[in-house]
C-alpha atoms as a PDB file:
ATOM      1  CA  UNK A   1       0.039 -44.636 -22.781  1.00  0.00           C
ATOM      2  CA  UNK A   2       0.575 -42.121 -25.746  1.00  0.00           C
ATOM      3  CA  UNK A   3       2.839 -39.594 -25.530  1.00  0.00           C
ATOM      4  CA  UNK A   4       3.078 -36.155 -27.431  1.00  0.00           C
ATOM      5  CA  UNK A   5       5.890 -33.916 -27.301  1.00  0.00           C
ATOM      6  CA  UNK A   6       3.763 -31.519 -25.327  1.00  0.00           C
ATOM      7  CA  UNK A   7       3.019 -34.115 -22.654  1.00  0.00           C
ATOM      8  CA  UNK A   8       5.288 -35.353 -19.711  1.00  0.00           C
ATOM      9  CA  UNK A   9       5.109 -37.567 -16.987  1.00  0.00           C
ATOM     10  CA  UNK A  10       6.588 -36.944 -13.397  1.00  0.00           C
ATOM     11  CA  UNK A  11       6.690 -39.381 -10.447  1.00  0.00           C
ATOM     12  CA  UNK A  12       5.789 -39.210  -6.741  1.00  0.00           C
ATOM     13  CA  UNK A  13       7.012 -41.881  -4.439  1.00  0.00           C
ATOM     14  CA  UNK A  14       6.132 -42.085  -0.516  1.00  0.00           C
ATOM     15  CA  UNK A  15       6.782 -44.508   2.097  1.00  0.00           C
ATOM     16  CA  UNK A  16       3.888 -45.666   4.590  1.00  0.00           C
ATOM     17  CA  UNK A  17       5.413 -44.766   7.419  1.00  0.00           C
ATOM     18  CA  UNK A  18       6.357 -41.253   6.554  1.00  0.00           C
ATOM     19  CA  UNK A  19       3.545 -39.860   4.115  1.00  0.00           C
ATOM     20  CA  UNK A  20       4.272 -36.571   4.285  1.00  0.00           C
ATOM     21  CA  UNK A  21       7.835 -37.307   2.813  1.00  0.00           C
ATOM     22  CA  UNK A  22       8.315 -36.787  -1.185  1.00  0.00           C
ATOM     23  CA  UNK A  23      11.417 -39.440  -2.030  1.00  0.00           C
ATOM     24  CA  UNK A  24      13.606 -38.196  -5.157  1.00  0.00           C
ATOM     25  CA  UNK A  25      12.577 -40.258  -7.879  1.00  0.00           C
ATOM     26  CA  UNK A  26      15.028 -40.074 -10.825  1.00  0.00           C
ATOM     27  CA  UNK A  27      14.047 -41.401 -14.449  1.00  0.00           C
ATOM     28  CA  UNK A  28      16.783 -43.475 -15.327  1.00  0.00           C
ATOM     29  CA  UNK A  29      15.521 -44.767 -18.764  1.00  0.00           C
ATOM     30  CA  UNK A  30      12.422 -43.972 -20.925  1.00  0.00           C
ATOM     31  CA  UNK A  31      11.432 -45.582 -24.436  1.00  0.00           C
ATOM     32  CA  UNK A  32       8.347 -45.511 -25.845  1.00  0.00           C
ATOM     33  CA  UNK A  33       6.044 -45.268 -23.316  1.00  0.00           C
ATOM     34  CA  UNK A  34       8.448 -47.601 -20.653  1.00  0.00           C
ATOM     35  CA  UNK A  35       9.843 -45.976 -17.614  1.00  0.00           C
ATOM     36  CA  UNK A  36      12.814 -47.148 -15.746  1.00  0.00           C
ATOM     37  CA  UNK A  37      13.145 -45.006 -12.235  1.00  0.00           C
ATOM     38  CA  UNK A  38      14.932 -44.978  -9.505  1.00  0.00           C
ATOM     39  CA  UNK A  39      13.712 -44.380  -5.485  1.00  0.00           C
ATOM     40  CA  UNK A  40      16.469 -42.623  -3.672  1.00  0.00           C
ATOM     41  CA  UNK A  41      16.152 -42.026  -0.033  1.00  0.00           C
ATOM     42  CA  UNK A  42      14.327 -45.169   1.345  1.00  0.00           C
ATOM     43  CA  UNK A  43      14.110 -46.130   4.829  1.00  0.00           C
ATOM     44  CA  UNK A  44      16.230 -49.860   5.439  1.00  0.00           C
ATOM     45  CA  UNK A  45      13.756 -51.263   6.685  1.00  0.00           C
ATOM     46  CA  UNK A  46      10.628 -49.501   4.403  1.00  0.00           C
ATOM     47  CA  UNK A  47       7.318 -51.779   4.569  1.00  0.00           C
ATOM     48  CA  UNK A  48       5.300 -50.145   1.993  1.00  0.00           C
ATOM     49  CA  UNK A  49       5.530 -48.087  -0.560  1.00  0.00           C
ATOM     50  CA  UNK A  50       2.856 -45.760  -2.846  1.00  0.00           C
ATOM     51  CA  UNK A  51       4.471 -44.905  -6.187  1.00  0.00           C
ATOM     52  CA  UNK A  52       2.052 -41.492  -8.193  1.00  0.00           C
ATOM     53  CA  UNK A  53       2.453 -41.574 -12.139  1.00  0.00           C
ATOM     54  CA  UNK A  54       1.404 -38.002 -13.648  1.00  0.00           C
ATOM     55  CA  UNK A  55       0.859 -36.603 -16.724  1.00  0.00           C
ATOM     56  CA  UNK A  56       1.447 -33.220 -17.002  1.00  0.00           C
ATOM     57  CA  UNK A  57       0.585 -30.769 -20.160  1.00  0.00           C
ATOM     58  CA  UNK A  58       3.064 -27.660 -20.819  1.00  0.00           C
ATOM     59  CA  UNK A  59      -0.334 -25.906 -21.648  1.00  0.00           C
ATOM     60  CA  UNK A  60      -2.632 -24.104 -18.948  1.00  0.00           C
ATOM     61  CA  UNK A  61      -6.461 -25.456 -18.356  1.00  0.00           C
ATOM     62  CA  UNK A  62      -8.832 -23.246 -18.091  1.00  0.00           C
ATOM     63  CA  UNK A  63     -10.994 -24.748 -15.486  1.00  0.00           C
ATOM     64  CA  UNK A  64     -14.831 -23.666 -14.515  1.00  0.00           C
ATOM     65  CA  UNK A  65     -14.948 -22.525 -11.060  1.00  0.00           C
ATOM     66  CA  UNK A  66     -18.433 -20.616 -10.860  1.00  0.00           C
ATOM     67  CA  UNK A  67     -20.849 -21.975  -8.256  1.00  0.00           C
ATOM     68  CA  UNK A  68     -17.211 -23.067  -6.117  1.00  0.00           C
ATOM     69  CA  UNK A  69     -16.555 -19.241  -4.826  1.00  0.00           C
ATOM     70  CA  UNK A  70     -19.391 -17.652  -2.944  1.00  0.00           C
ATOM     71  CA  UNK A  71     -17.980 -14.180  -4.693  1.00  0.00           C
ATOM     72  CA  UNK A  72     -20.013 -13.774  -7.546  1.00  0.00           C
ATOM     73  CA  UNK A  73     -18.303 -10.140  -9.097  1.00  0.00           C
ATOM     74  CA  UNK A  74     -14.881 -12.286  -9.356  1.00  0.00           C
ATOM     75  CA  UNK A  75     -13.490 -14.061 -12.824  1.00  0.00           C
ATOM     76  CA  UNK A  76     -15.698 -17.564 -12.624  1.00  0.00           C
ATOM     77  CA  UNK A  77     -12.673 -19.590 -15.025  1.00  0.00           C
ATOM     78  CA  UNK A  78      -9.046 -19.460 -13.704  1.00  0.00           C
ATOM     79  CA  UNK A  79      -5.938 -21.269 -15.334  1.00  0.00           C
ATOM     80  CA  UNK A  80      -4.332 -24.330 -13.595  1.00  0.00           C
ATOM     81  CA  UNK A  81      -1.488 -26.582 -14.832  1.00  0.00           C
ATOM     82  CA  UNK A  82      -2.491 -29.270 -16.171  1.00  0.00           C
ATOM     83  CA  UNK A  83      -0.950 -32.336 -13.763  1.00  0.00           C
ATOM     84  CA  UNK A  84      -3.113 -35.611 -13.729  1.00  0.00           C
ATOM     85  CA  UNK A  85      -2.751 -38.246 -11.872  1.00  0.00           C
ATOM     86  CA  UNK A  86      -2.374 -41.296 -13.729  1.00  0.00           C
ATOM     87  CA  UNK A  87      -1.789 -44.162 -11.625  1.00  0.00           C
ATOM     88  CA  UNK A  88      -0.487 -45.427  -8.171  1.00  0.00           C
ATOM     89  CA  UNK A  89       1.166 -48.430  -7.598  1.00  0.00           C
ATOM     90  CA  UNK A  90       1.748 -50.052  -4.229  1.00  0.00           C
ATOM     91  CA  UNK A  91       4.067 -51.874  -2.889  1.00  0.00           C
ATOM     92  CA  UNK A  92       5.763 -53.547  -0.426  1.00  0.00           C
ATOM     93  CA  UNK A  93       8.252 -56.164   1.266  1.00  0.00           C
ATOM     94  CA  UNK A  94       7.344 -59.403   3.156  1.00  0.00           C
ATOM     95  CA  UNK A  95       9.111 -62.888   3.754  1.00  0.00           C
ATOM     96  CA  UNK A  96       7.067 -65.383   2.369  1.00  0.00           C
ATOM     97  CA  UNK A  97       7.671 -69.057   3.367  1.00  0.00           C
ATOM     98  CA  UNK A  98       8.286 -72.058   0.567  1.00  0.00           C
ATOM     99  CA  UNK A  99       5.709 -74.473   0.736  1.00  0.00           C
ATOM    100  CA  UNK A 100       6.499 -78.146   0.975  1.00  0.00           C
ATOM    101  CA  UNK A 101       5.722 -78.954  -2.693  1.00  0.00           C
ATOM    102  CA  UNK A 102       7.749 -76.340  -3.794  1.00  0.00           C
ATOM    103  CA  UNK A 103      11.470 -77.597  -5.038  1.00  0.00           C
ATOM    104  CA  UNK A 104      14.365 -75.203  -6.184  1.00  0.00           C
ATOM    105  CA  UNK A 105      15.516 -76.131  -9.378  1.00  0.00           C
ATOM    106  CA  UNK A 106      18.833 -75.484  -9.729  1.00  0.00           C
ATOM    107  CA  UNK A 107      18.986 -75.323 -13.786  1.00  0.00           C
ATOM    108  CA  UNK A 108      16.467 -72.587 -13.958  1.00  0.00           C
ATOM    109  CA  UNK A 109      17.210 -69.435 -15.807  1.00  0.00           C
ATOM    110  CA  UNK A 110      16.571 -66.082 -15.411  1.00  0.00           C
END
């Protein structure tokens, strides 16, 4: 993604079982494009999780709205804040079982 210095990104994070709830996200790191964040505020025992990306634009929009209002003798463009949503990324936590095939190999590195 390219960045100017008029443009910023913000974050939205959710759990599934409370969608209503906004969790503090906090950007820990950023370089070049690369985001490092951090979810504050999760549940213990969270299942799933939906994670918003926006770009947002210090500048206004002006945005079309004629044919939207019935009232035609009102103003038919009207500024907004530019704030587009990007991206969402899902996801969530499960136990997954090793498959018999599958050997540990304990010389592996991370």
């Amino acid at each position: 993604m390219d960045q100017t210095d008029e443009e910023e990104v913000s974050f939205v994070a959710q759990e599934k079982a409370n969608p209503n709830i906004k969790l503090p996200v906090y950007l820990v790191y950023e370089d070049d494009g690369y985001y490092v964040v951090r979810i504050n505020d999760l549940s213990s025992n969270w299942e799933a999780l939906a994670f918003d990306l926006y770009q947002e634009n210090e500048e206004k929009e002006t945005v079309n709205v004629e044919g939207v209002t019935r009232d035609s003798e009102t103003d038919s463009t009207e500024e907004i804040d530019a704030h587009a949503l990007i991206t969402t990324l899902y996801s969530d936590q499960r136990k997954t079982k090793k498959g018999k095939e599958q050997k540990t190999n304990k010389n592996m590195r991370f």
